[in-house]
Structure formats: C-alpha cells, structure tokens
C-alpha atoms as a PDB file:
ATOM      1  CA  UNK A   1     -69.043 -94.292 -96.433  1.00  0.00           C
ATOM      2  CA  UNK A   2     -70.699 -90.906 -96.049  1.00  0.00           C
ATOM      3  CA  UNK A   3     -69.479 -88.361 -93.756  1.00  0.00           C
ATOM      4  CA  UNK A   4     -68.730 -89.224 -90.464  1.00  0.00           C
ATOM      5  CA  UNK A   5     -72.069 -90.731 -89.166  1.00  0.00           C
ATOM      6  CA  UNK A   6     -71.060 -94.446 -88.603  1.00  0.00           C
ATOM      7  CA  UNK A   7     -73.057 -96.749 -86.392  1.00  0.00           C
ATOM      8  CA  UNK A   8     -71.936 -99.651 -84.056  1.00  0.00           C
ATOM      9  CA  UNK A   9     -74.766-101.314 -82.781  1.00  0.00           C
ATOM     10  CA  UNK A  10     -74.565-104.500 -80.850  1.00  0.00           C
ATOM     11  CA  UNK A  11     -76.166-105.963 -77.664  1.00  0.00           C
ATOM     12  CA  UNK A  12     -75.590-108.242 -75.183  1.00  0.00           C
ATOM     13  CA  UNK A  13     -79.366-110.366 -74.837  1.00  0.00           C
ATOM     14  CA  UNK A  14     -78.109-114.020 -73.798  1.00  0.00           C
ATOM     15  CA  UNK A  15     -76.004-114.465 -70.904  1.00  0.00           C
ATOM     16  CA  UNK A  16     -75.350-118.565 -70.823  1.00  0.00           C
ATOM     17  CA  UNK A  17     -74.089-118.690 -67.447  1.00  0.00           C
ATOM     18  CA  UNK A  18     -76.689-116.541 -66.217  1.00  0.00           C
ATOM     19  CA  UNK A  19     -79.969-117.084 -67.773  1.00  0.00           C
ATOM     20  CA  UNK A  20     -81.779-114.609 -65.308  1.00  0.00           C
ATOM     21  CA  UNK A  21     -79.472-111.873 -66.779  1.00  0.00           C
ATOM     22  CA  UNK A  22     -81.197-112.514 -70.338  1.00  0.00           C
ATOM     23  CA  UNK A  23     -83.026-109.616 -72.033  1.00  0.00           C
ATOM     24  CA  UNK A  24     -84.553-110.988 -75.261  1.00  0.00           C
ATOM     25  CA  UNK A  25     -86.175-107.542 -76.163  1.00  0.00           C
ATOM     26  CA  UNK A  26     -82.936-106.618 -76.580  1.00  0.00           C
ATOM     27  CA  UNK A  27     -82.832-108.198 -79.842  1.00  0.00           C
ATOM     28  CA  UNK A  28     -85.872-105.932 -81.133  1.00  0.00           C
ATOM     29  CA  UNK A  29     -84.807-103.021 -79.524  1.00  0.00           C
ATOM     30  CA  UNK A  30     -81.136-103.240 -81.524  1.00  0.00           C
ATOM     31  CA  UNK A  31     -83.249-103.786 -84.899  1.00  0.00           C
ATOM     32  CA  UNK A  32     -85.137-100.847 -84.637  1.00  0.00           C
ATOM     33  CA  UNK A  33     -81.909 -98.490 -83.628  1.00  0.00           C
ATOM     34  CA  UNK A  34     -80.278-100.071 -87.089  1.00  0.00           C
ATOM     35  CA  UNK A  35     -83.478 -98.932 -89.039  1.00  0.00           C
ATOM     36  CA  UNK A  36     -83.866 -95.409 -86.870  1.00  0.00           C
ATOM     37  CA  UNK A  37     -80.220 -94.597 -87.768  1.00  0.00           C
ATOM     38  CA  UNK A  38     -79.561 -95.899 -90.509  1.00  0.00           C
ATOM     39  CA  UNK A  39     -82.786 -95.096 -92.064  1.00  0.00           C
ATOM     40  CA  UNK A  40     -83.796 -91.522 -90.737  1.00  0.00           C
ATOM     41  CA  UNK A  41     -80.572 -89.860 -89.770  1.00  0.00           C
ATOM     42  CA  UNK A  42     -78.884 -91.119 -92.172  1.00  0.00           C
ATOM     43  CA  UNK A  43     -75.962 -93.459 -90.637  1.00  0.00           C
ATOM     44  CA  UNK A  44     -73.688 -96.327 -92.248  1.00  0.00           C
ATOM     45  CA  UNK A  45     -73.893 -99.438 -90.013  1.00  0.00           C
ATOM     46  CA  UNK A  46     -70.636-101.244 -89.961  1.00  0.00           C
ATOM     47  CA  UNK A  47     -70.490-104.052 -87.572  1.00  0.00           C
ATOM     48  CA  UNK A  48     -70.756-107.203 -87.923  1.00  0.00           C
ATOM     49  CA  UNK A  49     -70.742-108.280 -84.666  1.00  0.00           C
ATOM     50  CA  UNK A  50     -74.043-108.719 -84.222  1.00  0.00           C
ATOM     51  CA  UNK A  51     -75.719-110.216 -81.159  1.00  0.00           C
ATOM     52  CA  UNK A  52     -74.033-111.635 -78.032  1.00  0.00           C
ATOM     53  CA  UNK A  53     -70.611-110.954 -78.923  1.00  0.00           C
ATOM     54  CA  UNK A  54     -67.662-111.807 -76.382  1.00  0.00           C
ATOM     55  CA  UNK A  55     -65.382-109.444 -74.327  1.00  0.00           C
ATOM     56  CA  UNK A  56     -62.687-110.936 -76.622  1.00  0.00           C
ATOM     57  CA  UNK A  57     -64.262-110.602 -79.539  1.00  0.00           C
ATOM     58  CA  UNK A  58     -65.550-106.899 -79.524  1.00  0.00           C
ATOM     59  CA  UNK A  59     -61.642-106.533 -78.143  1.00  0.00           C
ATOM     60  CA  UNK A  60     -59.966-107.837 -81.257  1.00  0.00           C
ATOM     61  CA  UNK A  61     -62.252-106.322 -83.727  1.00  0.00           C
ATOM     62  CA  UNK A  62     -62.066-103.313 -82.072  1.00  0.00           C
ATOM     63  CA  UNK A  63     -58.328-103.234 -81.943  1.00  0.00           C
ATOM     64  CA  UNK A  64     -57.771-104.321 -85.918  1.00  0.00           C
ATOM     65  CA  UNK A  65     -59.629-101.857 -86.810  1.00  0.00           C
ATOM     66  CA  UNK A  66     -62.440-104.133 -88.013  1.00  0.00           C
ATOM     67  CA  UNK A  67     -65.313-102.229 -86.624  1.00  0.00           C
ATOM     68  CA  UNK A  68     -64.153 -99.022 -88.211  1.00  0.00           C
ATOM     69  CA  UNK A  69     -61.478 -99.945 -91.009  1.00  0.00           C
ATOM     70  CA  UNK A  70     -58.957 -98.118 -91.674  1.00  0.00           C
ATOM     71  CA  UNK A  71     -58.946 -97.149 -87.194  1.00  0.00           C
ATOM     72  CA  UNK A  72     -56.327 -98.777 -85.182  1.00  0.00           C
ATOM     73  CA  UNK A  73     -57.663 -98.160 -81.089  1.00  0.00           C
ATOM     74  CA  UNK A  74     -55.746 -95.533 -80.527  1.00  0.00           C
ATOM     75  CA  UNK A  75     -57.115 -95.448 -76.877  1.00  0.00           C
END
C-alpha cells in the first residue's frame, strides 16, 4: 500500500424485499469512483465487498479488520 489513501467503495443497488428501493445506476456510478480514485488521485482499493453486501457482512469484515488489514474497529 501507498501512503494513507485507501478506498472502500461499495453500494447498496438491489434491495430484494423492496424492489422499488433498487438503484441499478448505482452499479455504474461505484465503477467510475474505483477508476476516479484509484486512477487519478491515486488511491489503493481494498474491498472486496463489492455490490449489495449485508449489514452483517460489512459488520464482520469491518470488525476483523478485513477491509483494512492489519485495523481492528476500534470504534
């Protein structure tokens, strides 16, 4: 990793139990924030959580320091 310009970029563009709540752009909107940041200013994306990821999932990653390894949540 360089520096301290790290990137977590996820979104939330499929709800299943509420299909009205969907927001497919979503999907191209998070690509081009990867390729802005990671591209012109220079930042290291590290999730993996992609798309759609659960309360419970962005909760354990988050707290095993998965997103940013070597970071317990401290919060």
């Amino acid at each position: 990793m360089t520096g301290n310009r790290l990137l977590v970029a996820t979104a939330v563009a499929h709800y299943p139990k509420a299909p009205r709540w969907d927001r497919p752009g979503l999907v191209a909107a998070r690509e081009e924030i990867i390729r802005l940041f990671t591209g012109t200013f220079g930042y290291t994306h590290l999730s993996d959580l992609g798309l759609n990821p659960t309360p419970g999932c962005r909760r354990g990653r988050r707290r095993s320091g998965a997103i940013i390894p070597g970071r317990a949540d401290r919060e």
